[in-house]
PDB file of N, CA and C in Angstrom:
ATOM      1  N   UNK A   1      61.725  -6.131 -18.510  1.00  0.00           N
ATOM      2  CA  UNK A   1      61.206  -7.483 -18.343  1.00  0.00           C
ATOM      3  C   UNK A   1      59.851  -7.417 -17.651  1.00  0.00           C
ATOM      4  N   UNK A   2      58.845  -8.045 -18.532  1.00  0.00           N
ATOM      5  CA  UNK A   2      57.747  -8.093 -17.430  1.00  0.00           C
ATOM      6  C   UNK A   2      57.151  -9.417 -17.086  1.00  0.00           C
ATOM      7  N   UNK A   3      57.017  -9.365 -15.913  1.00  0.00           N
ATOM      8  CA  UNK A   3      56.243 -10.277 -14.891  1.00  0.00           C
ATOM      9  C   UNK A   3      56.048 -11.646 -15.438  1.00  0.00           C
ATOM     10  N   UNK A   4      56.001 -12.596 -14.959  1.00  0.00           N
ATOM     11  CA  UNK A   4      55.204 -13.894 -15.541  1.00  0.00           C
ATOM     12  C   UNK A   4      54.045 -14.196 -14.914  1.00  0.00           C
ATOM     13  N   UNK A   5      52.761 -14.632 -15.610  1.00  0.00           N
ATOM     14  CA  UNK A   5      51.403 -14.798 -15.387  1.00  0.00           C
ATOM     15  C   UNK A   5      51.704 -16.462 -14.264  1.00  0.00           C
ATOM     16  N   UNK A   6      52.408 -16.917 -15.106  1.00  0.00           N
ATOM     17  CA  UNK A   6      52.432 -18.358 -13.828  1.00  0.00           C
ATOM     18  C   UNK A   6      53.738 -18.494 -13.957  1.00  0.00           C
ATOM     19  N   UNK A   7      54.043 -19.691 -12.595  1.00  0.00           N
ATOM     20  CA  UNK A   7      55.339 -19.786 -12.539  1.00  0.00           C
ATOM     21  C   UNK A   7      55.160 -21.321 -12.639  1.00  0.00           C
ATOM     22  N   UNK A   8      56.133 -22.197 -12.735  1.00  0.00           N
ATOM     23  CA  UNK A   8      56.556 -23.215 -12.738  1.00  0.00           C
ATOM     24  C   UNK A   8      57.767 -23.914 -12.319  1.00  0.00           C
ATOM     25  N   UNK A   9      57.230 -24.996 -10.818  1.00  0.00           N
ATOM     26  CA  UNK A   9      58.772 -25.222 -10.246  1.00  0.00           C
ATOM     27  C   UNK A   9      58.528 -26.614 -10.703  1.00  0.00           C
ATOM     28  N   UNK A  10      59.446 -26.554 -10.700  1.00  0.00           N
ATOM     29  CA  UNK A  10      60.002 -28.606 -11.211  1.00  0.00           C
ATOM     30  C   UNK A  10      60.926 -29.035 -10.310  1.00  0.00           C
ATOM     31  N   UNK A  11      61.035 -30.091  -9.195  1.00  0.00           N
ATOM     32  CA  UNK A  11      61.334 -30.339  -8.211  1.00  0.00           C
ATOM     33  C   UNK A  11      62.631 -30.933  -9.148  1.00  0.00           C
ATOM     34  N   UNK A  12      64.471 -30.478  -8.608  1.00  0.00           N
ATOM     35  CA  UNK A  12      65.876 -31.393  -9.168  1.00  0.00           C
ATOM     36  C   UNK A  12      66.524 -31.718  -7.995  1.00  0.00           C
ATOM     37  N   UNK A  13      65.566 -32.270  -6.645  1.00  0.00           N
ATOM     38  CA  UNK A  13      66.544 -32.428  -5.726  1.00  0.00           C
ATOM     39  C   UNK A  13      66.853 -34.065  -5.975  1.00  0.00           C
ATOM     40  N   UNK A  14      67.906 -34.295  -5.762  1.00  0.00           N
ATOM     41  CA  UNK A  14      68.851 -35.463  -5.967  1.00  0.00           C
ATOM     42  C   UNK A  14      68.780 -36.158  -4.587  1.00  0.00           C
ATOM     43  N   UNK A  15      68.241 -37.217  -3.689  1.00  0.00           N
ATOM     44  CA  UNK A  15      68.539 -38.188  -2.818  1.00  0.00           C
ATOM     45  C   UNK A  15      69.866 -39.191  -3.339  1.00  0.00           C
ATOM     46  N   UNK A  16      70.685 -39.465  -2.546  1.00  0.00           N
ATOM     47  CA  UNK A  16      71.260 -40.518  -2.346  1.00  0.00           C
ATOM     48  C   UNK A  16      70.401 -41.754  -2.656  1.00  0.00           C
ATOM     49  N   UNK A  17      70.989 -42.855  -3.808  1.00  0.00           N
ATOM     50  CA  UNK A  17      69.810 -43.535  -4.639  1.00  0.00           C
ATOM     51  C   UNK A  17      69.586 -44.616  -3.105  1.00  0.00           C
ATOM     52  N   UNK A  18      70.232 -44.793  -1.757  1.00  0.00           N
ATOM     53  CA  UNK A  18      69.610 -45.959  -0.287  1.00  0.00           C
ATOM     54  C   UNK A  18      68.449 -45.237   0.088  1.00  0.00           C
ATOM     55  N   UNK A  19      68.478 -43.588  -0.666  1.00  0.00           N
ATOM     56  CA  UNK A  19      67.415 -43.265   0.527  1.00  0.00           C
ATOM     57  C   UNK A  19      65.994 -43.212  -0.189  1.00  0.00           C
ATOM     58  N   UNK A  20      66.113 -43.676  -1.516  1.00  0.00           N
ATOM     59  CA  UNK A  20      65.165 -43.733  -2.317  1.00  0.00           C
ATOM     60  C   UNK A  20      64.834 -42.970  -3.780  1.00  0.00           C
ATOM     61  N   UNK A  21      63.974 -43.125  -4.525  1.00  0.00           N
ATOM     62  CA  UNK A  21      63.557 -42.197  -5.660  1.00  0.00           C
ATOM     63  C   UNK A  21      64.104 -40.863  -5.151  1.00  0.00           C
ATOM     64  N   UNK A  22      63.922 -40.129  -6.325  1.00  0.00           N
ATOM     65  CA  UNK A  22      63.963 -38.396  -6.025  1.00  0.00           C
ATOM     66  C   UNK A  22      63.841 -37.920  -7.702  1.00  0.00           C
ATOM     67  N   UNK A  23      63.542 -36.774  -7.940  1.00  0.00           N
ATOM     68  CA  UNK A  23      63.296 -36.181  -9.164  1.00  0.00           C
ATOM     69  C   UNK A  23      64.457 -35.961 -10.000  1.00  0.00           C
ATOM     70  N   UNK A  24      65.302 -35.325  -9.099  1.00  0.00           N
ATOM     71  CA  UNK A  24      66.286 -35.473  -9.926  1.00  0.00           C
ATOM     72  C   UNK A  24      67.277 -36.654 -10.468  1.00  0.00           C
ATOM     73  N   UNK A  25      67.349 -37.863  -9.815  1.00  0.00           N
ATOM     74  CA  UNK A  25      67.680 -39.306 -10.312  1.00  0.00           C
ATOM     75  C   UNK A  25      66.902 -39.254 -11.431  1.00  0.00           C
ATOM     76  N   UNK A  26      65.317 -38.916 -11.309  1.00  0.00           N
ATOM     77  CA  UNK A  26      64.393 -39.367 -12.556  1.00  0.00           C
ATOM     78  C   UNK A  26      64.512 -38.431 -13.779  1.00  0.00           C
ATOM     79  N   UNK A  27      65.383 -37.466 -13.765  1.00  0.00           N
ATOM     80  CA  UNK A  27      65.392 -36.735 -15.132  1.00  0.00           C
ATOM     81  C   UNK A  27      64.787 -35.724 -15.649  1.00  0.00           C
ATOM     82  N   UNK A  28      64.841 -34.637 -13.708  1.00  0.00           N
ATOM     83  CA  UNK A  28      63.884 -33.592 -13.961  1.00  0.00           C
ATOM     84  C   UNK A  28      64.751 -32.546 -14.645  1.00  0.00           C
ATOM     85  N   UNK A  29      65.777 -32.336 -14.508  1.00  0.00           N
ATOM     86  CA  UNK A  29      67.027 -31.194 -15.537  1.00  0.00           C
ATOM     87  C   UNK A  29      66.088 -31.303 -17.075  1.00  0.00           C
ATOM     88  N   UNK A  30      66.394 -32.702 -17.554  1.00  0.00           N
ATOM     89  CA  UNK A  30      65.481 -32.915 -18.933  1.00  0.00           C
ATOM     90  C   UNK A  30      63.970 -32.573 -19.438  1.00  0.00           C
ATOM     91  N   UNK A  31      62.915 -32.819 -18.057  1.00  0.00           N
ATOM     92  CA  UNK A  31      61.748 -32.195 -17.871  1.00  0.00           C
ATOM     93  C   UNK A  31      61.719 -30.444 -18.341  1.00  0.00           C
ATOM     94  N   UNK A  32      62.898 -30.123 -17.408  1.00  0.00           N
ATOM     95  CA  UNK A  32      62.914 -28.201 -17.422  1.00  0.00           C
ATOM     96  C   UNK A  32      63.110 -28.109 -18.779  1.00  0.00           C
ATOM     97  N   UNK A  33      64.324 -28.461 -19.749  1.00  0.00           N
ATOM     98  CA  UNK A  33      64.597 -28.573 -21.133  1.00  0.00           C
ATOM     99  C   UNK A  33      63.265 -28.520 -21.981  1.00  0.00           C
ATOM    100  N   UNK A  34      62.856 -30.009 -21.315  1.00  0.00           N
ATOM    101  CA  UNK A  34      61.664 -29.992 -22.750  1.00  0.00           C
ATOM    102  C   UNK A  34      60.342 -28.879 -22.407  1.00  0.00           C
ATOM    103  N   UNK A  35      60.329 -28.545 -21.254  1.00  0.00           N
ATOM    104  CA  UNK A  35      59.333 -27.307 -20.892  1.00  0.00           C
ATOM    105  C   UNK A  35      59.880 -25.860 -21.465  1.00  0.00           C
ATOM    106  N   UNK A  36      61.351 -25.580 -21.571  1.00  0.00           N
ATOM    107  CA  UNK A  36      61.398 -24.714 -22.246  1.00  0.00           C
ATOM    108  C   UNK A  36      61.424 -24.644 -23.655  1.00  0.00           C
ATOM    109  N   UNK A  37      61.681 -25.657 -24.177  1.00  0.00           N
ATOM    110  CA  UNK A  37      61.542 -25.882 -25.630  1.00  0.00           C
ATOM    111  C   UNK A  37      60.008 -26.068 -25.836  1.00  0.00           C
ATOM    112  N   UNK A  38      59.048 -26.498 -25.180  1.00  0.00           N
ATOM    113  CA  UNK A  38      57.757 -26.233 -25.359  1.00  0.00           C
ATOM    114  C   UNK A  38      57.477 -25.392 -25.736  1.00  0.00           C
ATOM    115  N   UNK A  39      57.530 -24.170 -24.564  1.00  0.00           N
ATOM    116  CA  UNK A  39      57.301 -22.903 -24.715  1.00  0.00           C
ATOM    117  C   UNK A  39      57.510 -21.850 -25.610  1.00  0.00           C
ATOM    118  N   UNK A  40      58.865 -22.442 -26.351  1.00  0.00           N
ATOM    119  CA  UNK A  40      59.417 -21.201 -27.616  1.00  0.00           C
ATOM    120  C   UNK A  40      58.684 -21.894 -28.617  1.00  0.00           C
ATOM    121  N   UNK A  41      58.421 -23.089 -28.503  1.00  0.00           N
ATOM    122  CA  UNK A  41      57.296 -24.199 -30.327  1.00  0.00           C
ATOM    123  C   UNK A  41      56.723 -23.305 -30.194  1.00  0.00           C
ATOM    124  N   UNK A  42      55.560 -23.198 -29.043  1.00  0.00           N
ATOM    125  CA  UNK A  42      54.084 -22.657 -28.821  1.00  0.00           C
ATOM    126  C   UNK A  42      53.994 -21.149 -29.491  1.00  0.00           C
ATOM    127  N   UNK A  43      55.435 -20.037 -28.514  1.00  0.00           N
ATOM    128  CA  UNK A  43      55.281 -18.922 -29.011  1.00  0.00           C
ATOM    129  C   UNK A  43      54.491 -18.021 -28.989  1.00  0.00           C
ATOM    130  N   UNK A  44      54.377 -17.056 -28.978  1.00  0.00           N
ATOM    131  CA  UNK A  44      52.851 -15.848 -28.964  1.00  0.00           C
ATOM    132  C   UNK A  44      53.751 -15.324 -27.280  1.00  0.00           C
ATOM    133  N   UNK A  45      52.645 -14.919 -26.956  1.00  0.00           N
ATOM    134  CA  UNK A  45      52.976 -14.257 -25.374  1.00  0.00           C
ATOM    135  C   UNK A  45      53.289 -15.626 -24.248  1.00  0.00           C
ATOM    136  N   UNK A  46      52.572 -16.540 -24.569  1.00  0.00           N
ATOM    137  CA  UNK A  46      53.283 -17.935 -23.607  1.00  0.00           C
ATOM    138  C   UNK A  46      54.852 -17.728 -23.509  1.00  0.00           C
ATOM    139  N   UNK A  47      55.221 -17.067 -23.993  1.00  0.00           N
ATOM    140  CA  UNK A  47      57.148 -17.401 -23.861  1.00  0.00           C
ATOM    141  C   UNK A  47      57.673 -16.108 -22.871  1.00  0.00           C
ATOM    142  N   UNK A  48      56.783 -15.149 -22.893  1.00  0.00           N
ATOM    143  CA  UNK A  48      56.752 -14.671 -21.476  1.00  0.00           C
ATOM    144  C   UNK A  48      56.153 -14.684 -20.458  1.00  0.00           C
ATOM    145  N   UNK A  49      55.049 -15.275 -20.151  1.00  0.00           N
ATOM    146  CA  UNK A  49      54.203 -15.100 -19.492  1.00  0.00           C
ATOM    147  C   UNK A  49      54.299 -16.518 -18.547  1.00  0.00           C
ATOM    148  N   UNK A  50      55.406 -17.039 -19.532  1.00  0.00           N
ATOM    149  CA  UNK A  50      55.392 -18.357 -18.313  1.00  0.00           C
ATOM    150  C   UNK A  50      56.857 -18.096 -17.544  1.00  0.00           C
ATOM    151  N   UNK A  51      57.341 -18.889 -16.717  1.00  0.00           N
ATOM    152  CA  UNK A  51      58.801 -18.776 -16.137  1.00  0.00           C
ATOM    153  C   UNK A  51      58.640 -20.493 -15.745  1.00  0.00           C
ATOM    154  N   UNK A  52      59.856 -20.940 -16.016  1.00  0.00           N
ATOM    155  CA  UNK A  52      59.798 -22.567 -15.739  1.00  0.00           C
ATOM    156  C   UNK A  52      61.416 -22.317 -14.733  1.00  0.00           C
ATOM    157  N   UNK A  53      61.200 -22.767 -13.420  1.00  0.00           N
ATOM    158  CA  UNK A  53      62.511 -22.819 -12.699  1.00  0.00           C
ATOM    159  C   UNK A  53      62.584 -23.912 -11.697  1.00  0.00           C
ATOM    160  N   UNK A  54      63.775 -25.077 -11.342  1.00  0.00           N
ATOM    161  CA  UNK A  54      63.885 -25.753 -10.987  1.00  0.00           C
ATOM    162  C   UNK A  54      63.875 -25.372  -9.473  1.00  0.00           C
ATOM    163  N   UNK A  55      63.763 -26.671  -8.621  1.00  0.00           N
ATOM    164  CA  UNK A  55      63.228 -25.947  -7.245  1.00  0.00           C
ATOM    165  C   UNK A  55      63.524 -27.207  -6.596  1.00  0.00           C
ATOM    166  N   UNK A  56      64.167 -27.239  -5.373  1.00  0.00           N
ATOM    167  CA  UNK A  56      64.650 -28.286  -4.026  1.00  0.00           C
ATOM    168  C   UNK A  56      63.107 -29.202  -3.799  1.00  0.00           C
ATOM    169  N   UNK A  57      63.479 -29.822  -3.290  1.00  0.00           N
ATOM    170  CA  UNK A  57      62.038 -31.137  -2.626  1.00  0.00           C
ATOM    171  C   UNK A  57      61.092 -30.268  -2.643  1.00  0.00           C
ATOM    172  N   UNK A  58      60.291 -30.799  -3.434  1.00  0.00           N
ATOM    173  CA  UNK A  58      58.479 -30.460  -3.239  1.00  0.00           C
ATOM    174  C   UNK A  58      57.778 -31.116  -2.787  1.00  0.00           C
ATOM    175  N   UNK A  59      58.285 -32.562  -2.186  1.00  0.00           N
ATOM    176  CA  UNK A  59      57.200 -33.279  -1.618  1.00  0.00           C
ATOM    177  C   UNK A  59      57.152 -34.569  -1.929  1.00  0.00           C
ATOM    178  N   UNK A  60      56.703 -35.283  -2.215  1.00  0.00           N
ATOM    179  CA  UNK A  60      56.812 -36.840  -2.054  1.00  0.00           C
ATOM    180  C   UNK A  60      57.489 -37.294  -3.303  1.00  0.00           C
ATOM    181  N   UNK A  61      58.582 -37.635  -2.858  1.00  0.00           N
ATOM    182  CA  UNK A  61      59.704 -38.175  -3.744  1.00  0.00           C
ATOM    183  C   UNK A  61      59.548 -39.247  -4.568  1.00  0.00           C
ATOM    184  N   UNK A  62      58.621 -40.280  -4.002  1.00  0.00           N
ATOM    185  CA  UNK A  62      58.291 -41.338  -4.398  1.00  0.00           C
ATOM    186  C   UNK A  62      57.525 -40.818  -5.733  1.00  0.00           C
ATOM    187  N   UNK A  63      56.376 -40.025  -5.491  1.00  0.00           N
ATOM    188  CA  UNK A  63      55.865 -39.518  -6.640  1.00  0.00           C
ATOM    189  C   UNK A  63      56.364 -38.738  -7.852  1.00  0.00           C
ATOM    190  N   UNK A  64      57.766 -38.685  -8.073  1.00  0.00           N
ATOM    191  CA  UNK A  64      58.242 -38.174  -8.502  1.00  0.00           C
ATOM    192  C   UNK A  64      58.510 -38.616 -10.230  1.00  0.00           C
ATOM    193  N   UNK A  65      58.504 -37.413 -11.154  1.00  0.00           N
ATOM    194  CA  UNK A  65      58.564 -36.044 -11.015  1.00  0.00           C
ATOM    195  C   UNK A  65      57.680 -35.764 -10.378  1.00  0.00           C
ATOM    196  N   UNK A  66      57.912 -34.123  -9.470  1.00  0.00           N
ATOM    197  CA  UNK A  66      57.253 -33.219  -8.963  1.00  0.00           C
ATOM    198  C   UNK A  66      57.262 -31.665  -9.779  1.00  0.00           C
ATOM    199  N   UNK A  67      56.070 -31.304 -10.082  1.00  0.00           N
ATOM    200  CA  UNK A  67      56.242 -30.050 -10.215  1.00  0.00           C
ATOM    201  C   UNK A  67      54.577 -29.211  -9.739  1.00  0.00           C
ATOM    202  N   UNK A  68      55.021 -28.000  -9.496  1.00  0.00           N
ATOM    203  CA  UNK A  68      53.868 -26.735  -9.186  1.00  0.00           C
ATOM    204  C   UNK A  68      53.800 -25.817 -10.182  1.00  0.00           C
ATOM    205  N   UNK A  69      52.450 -25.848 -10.688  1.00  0.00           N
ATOM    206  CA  UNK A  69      52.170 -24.724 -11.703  1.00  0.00           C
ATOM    207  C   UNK A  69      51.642 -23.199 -10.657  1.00  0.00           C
ATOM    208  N   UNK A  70      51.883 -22.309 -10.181  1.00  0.00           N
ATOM    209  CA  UNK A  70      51.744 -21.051  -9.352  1.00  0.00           C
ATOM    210  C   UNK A  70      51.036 -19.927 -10.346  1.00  0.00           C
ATOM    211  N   UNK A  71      50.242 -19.183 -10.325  1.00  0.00           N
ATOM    212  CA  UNK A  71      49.768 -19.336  -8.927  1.00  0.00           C
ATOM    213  C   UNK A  71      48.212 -20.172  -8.933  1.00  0.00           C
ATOM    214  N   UNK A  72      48.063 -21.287 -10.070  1.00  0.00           N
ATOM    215  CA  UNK A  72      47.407 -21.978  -9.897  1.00  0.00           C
ATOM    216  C   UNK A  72      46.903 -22.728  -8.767  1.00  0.00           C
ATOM    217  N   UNK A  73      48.305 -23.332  -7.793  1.00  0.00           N
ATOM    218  CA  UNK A  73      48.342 -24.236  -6.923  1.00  0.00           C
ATOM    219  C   UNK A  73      48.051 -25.607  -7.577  1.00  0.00           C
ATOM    220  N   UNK A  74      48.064 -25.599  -9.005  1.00  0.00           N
ATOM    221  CA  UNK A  74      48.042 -27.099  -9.350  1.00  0.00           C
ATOM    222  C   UNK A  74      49.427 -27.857  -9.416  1.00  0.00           C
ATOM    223  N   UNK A  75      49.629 -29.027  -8.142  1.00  0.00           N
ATOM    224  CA  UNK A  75      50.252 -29.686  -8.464  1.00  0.00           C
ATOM    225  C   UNK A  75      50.519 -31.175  -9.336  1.00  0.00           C
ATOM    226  N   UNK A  76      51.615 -31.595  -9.798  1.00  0.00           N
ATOM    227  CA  UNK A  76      51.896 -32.686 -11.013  1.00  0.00           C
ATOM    228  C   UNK A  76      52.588 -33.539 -10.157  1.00  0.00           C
ATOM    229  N   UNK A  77      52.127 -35.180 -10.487  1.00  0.00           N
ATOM    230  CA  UNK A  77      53.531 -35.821  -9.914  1.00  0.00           C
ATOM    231  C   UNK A  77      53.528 -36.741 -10.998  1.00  0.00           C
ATOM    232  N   UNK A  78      54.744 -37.464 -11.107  1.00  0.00           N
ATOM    233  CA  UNK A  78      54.892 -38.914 -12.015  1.00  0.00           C
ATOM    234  C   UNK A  78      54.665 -38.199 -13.162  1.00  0.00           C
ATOM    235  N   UNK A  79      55.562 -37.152 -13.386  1.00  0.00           N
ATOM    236  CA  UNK A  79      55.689 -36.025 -14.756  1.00  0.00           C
ATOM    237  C   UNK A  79      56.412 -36.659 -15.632  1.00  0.00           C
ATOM    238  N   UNK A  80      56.047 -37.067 -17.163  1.00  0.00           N
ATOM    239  CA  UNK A  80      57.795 -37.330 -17.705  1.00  0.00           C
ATOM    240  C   UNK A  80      58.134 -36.309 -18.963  1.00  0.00           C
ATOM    241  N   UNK A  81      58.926 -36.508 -19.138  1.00  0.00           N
ATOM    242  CA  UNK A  81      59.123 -35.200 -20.502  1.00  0.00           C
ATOM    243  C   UNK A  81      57.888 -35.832 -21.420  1.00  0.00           C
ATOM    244  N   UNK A  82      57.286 -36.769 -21.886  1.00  0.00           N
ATOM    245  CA  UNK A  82      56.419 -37.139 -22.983  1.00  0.00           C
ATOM    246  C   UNK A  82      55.086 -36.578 -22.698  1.00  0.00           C
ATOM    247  N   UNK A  83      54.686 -35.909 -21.347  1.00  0.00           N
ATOM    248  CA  UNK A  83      53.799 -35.204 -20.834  1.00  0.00           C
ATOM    249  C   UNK A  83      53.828 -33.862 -21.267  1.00  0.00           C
ATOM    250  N   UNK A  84      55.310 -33.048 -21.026  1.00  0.00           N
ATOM    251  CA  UNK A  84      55.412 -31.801 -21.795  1.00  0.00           C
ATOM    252  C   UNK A  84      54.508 -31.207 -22.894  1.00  0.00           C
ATOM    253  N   UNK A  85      54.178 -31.542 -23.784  1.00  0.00           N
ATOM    254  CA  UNK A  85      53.496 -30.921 -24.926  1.00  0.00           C
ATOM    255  C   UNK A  85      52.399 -30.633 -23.835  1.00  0.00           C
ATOM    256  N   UNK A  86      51.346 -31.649 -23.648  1.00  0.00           N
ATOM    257  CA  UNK A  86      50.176 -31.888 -22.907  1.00  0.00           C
ATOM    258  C   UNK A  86      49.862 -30.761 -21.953  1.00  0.00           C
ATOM    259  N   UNK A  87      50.988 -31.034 -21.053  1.00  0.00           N
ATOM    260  CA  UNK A  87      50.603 -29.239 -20.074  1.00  0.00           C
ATOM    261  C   UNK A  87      50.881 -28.165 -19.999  1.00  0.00           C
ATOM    262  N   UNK A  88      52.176 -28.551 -21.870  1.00  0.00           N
ATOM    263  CA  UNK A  88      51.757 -26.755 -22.250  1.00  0.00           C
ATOM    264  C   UNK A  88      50.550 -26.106 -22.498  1.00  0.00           C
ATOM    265  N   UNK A  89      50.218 -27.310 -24.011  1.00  0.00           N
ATOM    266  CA  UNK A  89      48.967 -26.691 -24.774  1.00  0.00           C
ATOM    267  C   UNK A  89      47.317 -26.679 -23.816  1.00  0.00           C
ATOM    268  N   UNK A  90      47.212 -27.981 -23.190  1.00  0.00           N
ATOM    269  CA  UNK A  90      46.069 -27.692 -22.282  1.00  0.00           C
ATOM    270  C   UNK A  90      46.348 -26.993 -20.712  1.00  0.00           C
ATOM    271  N   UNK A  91      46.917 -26.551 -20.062  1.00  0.00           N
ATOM    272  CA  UNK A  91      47.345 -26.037 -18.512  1.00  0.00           C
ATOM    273  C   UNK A  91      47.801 -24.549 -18.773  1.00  0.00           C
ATOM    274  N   UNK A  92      49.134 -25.018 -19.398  1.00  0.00           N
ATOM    275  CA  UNK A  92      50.019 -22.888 -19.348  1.00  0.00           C
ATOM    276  C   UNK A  92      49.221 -22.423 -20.115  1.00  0.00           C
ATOM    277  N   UNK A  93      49.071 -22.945 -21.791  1.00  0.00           N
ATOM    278  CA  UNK A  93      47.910 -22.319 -22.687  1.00  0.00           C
ATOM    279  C   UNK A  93      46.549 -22.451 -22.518  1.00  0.00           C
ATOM    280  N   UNK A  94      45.942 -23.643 -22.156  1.00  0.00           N
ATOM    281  CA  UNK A  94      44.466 -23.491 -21.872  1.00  0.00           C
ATOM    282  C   UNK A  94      43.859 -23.017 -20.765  1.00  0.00           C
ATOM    283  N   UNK A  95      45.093 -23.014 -19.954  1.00  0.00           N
ATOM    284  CA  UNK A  95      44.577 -22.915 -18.783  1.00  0.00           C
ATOM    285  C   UNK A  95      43.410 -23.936 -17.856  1.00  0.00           C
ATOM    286  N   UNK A  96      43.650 -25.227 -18.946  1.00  0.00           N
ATOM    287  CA  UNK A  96      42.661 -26.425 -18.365  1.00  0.00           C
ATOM    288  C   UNK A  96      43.973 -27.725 -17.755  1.00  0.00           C
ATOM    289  N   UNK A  97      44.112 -27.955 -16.000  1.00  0.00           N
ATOM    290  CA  UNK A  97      45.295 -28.391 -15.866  1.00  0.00           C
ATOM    291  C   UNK A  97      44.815 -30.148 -16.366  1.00  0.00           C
ATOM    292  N   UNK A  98      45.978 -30.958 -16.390  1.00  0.00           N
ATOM    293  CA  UNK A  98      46.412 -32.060 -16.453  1.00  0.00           C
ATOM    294  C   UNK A  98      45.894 -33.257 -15.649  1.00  0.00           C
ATOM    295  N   UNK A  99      44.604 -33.110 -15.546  1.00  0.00           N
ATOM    296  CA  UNK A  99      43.897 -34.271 -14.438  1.00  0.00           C
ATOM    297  C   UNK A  99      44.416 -35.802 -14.106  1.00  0.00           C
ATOM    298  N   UNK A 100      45.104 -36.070 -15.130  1.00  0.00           N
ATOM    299  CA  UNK A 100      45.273 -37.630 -15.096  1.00  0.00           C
ATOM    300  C   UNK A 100      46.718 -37.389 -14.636  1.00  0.00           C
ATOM    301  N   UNK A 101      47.790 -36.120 -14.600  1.00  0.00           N
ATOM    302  CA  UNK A 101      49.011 -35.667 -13.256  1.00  0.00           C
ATOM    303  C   UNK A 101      48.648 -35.440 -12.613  1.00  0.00           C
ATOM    304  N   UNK A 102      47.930 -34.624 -11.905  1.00  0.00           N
ATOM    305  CA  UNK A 102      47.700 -34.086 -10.792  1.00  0.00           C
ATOM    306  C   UNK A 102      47.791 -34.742  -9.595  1.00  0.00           C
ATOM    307  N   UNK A 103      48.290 -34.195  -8.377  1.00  0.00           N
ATOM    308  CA  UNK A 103      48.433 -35.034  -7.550  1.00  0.00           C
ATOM    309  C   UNK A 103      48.018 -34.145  -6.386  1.00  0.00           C
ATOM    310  N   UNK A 104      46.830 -35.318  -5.543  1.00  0.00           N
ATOM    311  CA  UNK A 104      45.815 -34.460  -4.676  1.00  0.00           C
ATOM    312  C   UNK A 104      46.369 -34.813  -2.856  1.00  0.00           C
ATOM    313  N   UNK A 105      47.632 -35.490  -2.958  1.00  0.00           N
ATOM    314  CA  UNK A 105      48.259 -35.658  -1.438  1.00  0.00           C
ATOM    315  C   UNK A 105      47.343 -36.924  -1.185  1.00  0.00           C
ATOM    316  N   UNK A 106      47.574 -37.338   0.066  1.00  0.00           N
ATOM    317  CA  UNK A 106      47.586 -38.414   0.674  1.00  0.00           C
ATOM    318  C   UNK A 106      45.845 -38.545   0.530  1.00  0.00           C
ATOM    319  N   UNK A 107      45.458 -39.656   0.527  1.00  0.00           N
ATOM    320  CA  UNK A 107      44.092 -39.943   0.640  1.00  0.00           C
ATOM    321  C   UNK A 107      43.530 -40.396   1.907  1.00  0.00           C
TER     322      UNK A 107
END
């Protein structure tokens, strides 16, 4: 097995729905799905070179989905699966990330 060029976490932590949003209420299990089914469409060396793995709180829940493309450091929020294609072909494959996801923290 060799290495993956980037990694990809997709935030599935689940809040209790009093304590608010969270990614996984919003349907990040389905996000990981359609990111791996991305990846085998695309094909070529992208299907190794990426690794897509789900990952506890990343950070502002509200903004949620959350995910981190590594070792980019580009983060995504307010991800939905209809985004998928988008930051395969321009981000994992172009290596040009998702400007209109991206999420730059508090202002």
């Amino acid at each position: 097995m060799s290495l993956p060029e980037k990694h990809v976490f997709v935030c599935i932590a689940n809040r209790p729905p009093v304590a608010g949003a969270s990614c996984g209420n919003s349907g990040s299990r389905e996000l990981i799905e359609r990111l791996q089914f991305a990846l085998l469409e695309h094909g070529g060396p992208l299907v190794t070179q990426v690794k897509i793995n789900g990952s506890t709180c990343l950070g502002p829940c509200e903004q949620g989905i959350n995910m981190v493309v590594y070792p980019d450091g580009v983060w995504y929020s307010r991800v939905t699966p209809d985004d998928v294609q988008e930051i395969v072909e321009s981000h994992l494959a172009g290596g040009r990330p998702v400007e209109r996801l991206r999420f730059h923290g508090a202002s």
